[in-house]
C-alpha atoms as a PDB file:
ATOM      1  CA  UNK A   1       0.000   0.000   0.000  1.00  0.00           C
ATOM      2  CA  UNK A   2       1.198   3.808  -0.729  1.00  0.00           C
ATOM      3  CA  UNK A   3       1.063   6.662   1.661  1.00  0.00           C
ATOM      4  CA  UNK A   4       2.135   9.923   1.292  1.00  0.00           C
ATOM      5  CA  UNK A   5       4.087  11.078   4.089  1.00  0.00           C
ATOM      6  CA  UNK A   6       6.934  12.993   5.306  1.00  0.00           C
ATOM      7  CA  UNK A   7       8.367  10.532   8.260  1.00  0.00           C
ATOM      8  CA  UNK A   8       7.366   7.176   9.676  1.00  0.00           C
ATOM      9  CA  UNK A   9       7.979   5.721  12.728  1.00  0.00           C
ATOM     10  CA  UNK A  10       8.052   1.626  13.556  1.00  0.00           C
ATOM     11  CA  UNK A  11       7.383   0.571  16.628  1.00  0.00           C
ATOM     12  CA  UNK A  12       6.770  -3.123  18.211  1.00  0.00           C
ATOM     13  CA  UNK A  13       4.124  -3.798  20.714  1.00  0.00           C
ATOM     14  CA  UNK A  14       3.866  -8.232  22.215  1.00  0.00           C
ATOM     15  CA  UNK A  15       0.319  -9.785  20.453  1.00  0.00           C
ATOM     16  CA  UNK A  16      -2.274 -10.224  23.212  1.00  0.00           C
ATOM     17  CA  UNK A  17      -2.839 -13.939  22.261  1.00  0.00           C
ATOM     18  CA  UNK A  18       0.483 -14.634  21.635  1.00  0.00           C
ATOM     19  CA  UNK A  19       3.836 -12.670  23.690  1.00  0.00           C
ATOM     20  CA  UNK A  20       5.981 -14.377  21.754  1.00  0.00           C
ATOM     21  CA  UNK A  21       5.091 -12.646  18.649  1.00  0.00           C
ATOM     22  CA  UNK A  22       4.661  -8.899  18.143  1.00  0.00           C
ATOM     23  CA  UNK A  23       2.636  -6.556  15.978  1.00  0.00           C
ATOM     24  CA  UNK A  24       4.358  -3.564  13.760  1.00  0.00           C
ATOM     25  CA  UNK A  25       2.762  -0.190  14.490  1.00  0.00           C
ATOM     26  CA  UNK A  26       3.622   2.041  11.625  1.00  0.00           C
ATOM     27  CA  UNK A  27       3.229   5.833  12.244  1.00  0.00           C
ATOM     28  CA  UNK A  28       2.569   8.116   9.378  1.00  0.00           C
ATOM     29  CA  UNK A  29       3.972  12.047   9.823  1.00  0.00           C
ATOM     30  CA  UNK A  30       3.516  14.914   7.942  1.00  0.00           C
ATOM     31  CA  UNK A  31       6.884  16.212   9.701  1.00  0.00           C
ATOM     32  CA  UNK A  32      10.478  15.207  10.059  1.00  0.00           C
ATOM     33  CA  UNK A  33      10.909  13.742  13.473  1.00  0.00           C
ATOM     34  CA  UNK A  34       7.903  13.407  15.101  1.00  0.00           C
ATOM     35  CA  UNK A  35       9.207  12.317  18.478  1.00  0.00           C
ATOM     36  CA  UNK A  36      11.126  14.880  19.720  1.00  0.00           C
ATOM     37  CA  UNK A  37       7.690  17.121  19.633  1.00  0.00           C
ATOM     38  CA  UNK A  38       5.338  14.843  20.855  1.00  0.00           C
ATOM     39  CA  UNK A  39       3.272  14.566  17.722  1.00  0.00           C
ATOM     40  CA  UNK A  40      -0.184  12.231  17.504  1.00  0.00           C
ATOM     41  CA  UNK A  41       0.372  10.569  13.295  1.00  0.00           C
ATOM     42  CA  UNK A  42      -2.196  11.368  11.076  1.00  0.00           C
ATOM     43  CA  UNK A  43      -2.478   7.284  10.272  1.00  0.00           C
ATOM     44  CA  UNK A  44      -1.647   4.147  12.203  1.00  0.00           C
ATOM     45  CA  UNK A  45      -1.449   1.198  10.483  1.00  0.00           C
ATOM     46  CA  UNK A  46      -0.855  -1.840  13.228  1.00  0.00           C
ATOM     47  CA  UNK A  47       0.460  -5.089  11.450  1.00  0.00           C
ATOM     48  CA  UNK A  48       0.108  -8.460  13.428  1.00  0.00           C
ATOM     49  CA  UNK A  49       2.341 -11.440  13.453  1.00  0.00           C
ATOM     50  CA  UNK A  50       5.373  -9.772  11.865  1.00  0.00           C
ATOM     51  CA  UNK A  51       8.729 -11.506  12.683  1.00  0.00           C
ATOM     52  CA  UNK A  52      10.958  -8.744  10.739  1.00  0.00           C
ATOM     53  CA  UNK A  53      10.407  -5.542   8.938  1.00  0.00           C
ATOM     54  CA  UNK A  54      12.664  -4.574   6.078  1.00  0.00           C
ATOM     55  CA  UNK A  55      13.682  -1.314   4.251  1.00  0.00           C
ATOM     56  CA  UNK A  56      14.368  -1.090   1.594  1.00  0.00           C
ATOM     57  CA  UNK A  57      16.055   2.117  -0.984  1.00  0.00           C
ATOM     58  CA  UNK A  58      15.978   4.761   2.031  1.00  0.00           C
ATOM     59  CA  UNK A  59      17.952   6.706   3.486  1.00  0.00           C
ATOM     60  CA  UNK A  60      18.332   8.942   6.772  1.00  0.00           C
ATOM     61  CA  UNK A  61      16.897   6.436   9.225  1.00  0.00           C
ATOM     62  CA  UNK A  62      17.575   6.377  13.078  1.00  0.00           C
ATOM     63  CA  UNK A  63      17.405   3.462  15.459  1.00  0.00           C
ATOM     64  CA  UNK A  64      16.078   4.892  19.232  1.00  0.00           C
ATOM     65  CA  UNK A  65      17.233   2.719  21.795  1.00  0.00           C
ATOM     66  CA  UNK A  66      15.899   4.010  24.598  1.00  0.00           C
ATOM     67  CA  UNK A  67      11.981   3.772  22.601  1.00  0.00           C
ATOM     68  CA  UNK A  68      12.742   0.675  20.635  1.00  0.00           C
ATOM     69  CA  UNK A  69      11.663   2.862  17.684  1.00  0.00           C
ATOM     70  CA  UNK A  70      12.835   3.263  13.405  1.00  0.00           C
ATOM     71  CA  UNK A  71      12.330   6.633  12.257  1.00  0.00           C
ATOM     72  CA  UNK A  72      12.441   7.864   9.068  1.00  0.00           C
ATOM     73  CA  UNK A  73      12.580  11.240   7.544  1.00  0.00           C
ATOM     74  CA  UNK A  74      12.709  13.446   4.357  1.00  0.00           C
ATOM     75  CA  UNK A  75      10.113  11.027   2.934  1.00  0.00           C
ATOM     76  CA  UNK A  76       7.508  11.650  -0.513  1.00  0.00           C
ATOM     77  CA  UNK A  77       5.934   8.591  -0.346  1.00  0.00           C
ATOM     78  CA  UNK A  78       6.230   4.995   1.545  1.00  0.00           C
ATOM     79  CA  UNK A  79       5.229   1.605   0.310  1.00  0.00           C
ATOM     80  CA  UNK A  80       4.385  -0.615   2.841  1.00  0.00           C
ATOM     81  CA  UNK A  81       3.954  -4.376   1.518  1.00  0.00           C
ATOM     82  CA  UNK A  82       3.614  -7.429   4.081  1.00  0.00           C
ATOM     83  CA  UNK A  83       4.006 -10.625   3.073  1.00  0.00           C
ATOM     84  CA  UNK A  84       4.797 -14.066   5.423  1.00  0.00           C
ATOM     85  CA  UNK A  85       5.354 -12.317   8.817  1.00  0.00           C
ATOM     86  CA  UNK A  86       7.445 -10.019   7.099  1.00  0.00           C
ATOM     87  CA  UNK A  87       6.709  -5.809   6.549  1.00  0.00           C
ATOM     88  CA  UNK A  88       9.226  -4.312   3.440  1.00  0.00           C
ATOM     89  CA  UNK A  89       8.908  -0.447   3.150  1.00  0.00           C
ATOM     90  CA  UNK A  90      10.090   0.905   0.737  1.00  0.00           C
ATOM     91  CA  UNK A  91       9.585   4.732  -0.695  1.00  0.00           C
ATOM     92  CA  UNK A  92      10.738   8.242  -2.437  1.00  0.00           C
ATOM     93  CA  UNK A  93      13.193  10.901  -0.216  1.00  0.00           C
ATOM     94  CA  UNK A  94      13.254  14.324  -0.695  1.00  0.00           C
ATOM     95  CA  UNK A  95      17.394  14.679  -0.767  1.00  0.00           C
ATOM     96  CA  UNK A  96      18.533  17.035   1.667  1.00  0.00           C
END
């Protein structure tokens, strides 16, 4: 599926049924870093069952240890596309 957005941020939350499995939460922005201001997405798209998610052709991505969150900014678009427990995003950057 296509979105257009300016940053996402992946997050992880444990299955109900299951806490050996987790969900993907998938925030969609209309603003570079999102986090650092508190900001509510304008979509959230919650994927079950995913084992791993992949990206794919992007660049400027950061890796917050202390949330467990994948940000990503300077975006056009992102594809998201799920397919056997896994979640590949892929997408257009605006070059900064």
């Amino acid at each position: 599926m296509k979105y257009k957005a300016k940053s996402v941020v992946v997050s992880r939350k444990p299955n109900h049924d299951d806490e050996e499995t987790w969900s993907a939460f998938i925030g969609l922005f209309n603003e570079n870093n999102p986090h650092l201001k508190a900001k509510i997405p304008f979509k959230i798209i919650e994927i079950p069952l995913v084992e791993k998610v992949r990206v794919k052709e992007l660049r400027n991505i950061s890796f917050y240890l202390q949330g467990n969150d994948l940000v990503i900014n300077n975006l056009k678009e992102i594809n998201i596309d799920t397919k056997d427990k896994i979640v590949t995003l892929t997408g257009k950057q605006e070059l900064p």
